[in-house]
Protein backbone atom coordinates (compact mmCIF):
# COMPACT_ATOMS: atom_id res chain seq x y z
CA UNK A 1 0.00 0.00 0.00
CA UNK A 2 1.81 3.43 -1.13
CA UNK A 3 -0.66 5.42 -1.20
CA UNK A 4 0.50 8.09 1.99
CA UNK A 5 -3.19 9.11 2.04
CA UNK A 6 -4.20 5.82 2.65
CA UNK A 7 -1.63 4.88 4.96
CA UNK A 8 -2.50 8.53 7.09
CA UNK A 9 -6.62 7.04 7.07
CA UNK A 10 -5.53 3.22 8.16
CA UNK A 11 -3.05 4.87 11.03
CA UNK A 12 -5.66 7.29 12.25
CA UNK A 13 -8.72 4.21 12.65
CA UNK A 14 -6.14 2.31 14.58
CA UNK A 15 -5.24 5.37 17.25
CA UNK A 16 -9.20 5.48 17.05
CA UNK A 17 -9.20 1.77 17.64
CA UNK A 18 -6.85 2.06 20.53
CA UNK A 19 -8.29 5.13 22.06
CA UNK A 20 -11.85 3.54 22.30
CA UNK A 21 -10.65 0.54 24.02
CA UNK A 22 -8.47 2.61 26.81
CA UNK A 23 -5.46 2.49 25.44
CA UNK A 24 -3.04 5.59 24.53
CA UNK A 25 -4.07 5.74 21.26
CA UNK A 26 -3.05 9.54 20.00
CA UNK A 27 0.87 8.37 22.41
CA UNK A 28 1.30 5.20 20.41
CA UNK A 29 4.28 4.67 18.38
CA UNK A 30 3.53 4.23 14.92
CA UNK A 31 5.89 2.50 12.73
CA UNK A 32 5.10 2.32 9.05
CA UNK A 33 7.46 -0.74 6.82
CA UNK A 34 7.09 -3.15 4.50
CA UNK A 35 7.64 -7.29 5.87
CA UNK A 36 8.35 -8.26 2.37
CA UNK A 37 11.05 -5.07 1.45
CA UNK A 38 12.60 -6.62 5.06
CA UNK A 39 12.91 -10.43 3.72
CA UNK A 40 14.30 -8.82 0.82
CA UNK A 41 11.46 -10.51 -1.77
CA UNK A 42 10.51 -6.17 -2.52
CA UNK A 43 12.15 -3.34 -3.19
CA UNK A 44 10.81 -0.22 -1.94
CA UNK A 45 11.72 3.13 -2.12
CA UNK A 46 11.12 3.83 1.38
CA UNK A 47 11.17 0.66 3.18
CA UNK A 48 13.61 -1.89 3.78
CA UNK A 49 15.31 -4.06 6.87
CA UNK A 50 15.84 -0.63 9.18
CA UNK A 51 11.96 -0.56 9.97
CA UNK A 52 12.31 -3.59 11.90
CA UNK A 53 15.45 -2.77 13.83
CA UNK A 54 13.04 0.63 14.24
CA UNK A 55 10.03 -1.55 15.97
CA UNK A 56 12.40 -3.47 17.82
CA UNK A 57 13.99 -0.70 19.64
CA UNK A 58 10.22 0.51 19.98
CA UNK A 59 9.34 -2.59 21.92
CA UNK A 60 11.88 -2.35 23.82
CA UNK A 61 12.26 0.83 25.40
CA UNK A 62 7.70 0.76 24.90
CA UNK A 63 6.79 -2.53 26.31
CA UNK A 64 7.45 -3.52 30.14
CA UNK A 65 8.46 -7.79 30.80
CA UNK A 66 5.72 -8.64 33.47
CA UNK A 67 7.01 -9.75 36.53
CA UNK A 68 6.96 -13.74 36.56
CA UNK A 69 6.49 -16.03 39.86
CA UNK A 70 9.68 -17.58 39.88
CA UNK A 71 9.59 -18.16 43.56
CA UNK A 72 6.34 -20.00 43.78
CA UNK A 73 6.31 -23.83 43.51
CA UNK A 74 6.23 -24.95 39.41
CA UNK A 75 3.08 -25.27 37.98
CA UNK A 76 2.82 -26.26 34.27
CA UNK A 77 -0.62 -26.91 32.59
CA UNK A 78 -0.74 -30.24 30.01
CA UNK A 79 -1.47 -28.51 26.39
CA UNK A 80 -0.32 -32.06 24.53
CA UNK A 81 1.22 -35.33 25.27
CA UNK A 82 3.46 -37.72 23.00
CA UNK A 83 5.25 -40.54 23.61
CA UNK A 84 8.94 -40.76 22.07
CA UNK A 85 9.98 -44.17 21.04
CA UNK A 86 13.08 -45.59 23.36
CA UNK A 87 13.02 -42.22 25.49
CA UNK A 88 9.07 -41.75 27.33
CA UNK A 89 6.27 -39.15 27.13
CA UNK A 90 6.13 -35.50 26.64
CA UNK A 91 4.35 -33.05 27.69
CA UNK A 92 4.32 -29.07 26.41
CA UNK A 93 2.62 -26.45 28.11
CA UNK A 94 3.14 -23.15 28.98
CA UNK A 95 5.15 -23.05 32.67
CA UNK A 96 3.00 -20.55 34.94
CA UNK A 97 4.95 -20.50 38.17
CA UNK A 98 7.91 -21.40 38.98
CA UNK A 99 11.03 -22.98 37.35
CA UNK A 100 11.19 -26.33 36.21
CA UNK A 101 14.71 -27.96 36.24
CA UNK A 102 15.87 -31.30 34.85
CA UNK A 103 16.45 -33.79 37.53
CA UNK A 104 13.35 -32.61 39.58
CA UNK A 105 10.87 -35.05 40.66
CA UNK A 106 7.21 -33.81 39.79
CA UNK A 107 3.66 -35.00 39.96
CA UNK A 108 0.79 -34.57 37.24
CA UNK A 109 -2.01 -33.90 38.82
CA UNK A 110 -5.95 -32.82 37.96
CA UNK A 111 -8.90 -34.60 36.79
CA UNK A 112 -8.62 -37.43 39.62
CA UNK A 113 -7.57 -37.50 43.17
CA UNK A 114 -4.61 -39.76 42.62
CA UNK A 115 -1.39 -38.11 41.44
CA UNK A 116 0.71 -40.10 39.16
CA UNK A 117 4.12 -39.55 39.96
CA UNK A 118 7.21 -39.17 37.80
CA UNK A 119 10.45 -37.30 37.67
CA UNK A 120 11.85 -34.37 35.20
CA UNK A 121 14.67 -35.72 32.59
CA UNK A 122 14.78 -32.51 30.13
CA UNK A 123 13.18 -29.92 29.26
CA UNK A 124 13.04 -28.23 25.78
CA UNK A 125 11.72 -25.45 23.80
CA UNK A 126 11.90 -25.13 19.99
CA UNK A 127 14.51 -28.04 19.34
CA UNK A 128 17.18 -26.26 21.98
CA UNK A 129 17.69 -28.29 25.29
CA UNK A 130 17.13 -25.20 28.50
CA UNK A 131 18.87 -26.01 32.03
CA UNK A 132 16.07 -24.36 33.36
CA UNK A 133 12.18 -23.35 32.31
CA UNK A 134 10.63 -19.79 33.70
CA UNK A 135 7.35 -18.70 33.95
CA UNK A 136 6.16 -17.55 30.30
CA UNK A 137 8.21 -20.20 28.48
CA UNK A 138 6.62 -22.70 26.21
CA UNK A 139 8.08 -26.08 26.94
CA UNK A 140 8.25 -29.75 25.83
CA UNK A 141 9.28 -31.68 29.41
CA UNK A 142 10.44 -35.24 29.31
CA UNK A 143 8.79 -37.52 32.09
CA UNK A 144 9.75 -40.56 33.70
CA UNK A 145 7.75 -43.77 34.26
CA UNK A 146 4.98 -42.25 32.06
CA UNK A 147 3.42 -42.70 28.89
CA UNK A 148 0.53 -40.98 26.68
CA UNK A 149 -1.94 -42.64 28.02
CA UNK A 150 -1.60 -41.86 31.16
CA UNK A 151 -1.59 -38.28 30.84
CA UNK A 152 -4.68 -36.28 29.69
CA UNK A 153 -4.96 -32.12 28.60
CA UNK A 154 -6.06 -29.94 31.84
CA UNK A 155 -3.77 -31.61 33.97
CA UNK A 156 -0.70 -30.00 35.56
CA UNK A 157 2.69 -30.96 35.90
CA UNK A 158 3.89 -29.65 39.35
CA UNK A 159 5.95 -29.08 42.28
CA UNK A 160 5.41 -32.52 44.47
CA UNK A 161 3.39 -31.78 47.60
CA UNK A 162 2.15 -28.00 46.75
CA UNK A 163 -0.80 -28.13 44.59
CA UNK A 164 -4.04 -29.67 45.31
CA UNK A 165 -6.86 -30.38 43.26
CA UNK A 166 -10.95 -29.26 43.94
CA UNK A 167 -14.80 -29.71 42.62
CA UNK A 168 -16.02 -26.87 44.57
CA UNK A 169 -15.32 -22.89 45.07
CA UNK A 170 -16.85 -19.84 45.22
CA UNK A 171 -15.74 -16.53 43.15
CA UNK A 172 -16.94 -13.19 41.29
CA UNK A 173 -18.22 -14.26 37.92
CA UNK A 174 -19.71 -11.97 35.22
CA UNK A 175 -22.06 -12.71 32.64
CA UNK A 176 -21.33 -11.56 29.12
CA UNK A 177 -23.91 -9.39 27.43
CA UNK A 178 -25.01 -10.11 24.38
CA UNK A 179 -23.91 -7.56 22.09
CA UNK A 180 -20.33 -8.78 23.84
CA UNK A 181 -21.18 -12.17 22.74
CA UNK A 182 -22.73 -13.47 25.18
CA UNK A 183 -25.89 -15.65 25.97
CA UNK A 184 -29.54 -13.99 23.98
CA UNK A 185 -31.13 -16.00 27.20
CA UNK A 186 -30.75 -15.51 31.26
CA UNK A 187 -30.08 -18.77 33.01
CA UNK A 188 -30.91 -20.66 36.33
CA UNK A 189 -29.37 -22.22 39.17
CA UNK A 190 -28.44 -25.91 37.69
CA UNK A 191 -27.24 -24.16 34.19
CA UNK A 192 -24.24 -26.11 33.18
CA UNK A 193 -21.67 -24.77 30.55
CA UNK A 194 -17.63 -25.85 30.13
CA UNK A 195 -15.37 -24.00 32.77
CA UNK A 196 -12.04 -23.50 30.90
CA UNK A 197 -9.36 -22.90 33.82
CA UNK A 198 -5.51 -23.13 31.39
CA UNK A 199 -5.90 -25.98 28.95
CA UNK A 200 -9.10 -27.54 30.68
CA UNK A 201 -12.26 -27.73 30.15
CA UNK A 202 -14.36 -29.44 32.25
CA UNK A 203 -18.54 -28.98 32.72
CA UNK A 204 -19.51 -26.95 35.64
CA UNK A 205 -22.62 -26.26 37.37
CA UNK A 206 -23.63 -22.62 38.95
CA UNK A 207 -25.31 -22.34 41.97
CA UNK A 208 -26.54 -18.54 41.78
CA UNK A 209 -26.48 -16.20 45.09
CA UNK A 210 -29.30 -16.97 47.70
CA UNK A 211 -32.79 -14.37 46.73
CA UNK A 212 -31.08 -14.21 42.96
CA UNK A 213 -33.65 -16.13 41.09
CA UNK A 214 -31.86 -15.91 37.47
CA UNK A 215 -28.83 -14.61 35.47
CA UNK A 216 -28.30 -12.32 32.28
CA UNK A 217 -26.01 -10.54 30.63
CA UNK A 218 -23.90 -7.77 32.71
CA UNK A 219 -24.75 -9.57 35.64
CA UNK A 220 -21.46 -9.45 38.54
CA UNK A 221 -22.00 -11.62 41.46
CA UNK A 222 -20.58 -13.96 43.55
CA UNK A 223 -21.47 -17.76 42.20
CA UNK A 224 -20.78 -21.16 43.79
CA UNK A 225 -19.48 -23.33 40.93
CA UNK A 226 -19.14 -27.46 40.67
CA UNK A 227 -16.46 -28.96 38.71
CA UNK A 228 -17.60 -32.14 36.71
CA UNK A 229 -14.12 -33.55 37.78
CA UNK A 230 -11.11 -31.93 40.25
CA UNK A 231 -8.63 -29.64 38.96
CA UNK A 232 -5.53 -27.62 40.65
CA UNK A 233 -7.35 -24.37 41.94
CA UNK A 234 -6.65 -21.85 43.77
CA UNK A 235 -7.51 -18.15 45.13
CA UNK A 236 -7.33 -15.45 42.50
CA UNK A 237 -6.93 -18.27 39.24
CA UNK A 238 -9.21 -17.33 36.32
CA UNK A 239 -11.93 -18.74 34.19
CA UNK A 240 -14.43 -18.71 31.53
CA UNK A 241 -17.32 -20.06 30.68
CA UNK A 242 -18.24 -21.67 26.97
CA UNK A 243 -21.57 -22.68 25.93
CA UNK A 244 -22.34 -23.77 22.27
CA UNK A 245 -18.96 -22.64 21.20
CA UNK A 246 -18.93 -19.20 22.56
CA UNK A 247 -17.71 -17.41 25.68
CA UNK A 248 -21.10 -16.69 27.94
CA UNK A 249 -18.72 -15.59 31.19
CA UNK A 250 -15.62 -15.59 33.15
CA UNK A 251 -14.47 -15.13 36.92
CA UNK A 252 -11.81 -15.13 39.32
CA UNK A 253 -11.97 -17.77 42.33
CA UNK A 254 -12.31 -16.32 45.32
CA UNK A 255 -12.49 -19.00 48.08
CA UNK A 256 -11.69 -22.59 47.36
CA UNK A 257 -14.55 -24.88 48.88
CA UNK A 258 -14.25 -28.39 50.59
CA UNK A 259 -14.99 -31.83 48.08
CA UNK A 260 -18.64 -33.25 48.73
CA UNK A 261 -18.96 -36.92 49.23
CA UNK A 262 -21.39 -36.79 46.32
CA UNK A 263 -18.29 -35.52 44.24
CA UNK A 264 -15.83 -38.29 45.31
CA UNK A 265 -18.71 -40.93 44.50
CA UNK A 266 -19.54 -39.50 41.08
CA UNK A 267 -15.84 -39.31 40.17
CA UNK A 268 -15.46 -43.21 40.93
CA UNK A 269 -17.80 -43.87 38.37
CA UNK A 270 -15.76 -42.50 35.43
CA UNK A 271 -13.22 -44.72 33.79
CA UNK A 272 -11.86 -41.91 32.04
CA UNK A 273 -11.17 -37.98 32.68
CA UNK A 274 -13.64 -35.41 32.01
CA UNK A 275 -11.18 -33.32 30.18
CA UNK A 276 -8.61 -32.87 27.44
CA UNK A 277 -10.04 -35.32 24.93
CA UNK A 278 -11.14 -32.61 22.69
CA UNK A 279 -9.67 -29.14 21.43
CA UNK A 280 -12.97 -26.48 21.74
């Protein structure tokens, strides 16, 4: 696109863009360029390779690097599992707190009560072997004494002894209106969509407020919510709701509640985890 015009119109709808949504829209840096003038398959009068190195240094003196929970106990949520022929399964995941160190010993656990034990013998990102994975990183981790099928997506590789996993808790949810996508409908105590907490998704079932006879869209209040099977939760961890392929709500756990026998009984029935056979 060379026409400057143009260019001046498409810059000004994105401060716009920005601007609407709370953002620093007319203090933004903009950087105009040209990817394929960079990769060298264009030549351009006015754009080459230095537009990058431009952004970059924008980035970097523009963006600030969050500050990660290195000092809590590792938690890593399952995203995929494979097994490697002669070496053991792998799982990847994003690491969320903590590091995670080759030579550690670990425990997967979420979805049952038990946690399977095993130990850490690598861990890798992108083909390069790392002596240690931080918070942010996207890993592949090398387990011992495991294999594919006993692993599952939504469960978490952690930090022996300092996770724990839950049905029950209690938190702030809001309910999506539905010119933000949400539900045309209100809903009931009983209503049951997919809580997504990381990588799983399990069904959950909302207990509304005592006197609070339904739910609809912009709703905030505090909800008791029932996991269809356990997962590692904890105070201030986030969620959303999906019903019919679409977000209807999300929350923030508030106050972690005790297991019901009715839970423990229900969850004996099931030969196989509620979550992480399917990709929503």
């Amino acid at each position: 696109m060379d026409d400057a015009d143009l260019q001046e119109i498409v810059e000004m709808e994105v401060r716009e863009i920005l601007t609407k949504y709370d953002f620093d829209g007319q203090g933004a840096k903009c950087i105009r360029g040209s990817a394929l003038a960079a990769l060298g398959q264009a030549t351009h009068e006015l754009y080459s390779s230095k537009q990058i190195g431009e952004l970059l240094d924008a980035m970097d003196t523009g963006l600030l690097i969050p500050e990660r929970a290195k000092d809590k106990p590792f938690l890593l949520s399952i995203e995929s599992c494979y097994n490697i022929a002669g070496r053991g399964a792998v799982v990847t995941g994003c690491v969320e707190h903590g590091v995670i160190k080759p030579g550690a010993d670990a425990e997967v656990i979420g979805l049952t009560k038990t946690p399977l034990k095993t130990g850490i013998m690598s861990v890798e990102t992108f083909k390069k072997t790392l002596d240690v994975g931080e918070p942010g990183d996207n890993v592949g981790v090398l387990l011992r004494g495991l294999r594919k099928e006993d692993l599952h997506r939504g469960q978490a590789l952690v930090q022996p002894g300092k996770y724990e996993v839950f049905f029950n808790f209690e938190s702030q949810l809001y309910i999506l209106k539905e010119e933000e996508g949400g539900r045309k409908k209100p809903f009931f105590s009983g209503f049951s969509p997919q809580c997504f907490v990381r990588t799983a998704d399990v069904q959950t079932a909302i207990k509304l407020p005592e006197g609070k006879k339904m739910a609809v869209g912009g709703d905030h209040f505090t909800a008791v919510l029932k996991l269809q099977a356990p997962l590692p939760i904890y105070v201030g961890c986030r969620y959303a709701l999906r019903e019919g392929g679409k977000t209807v709500g999300g929350g923030v756990i508030t106050k972690i509640l005790p297991d019901e026998a009715s839970d423990l009984a229900s969850l004996s029935k099931k030969k196989t985890p509620a979550s992480g056979s399917k990709k929503k």
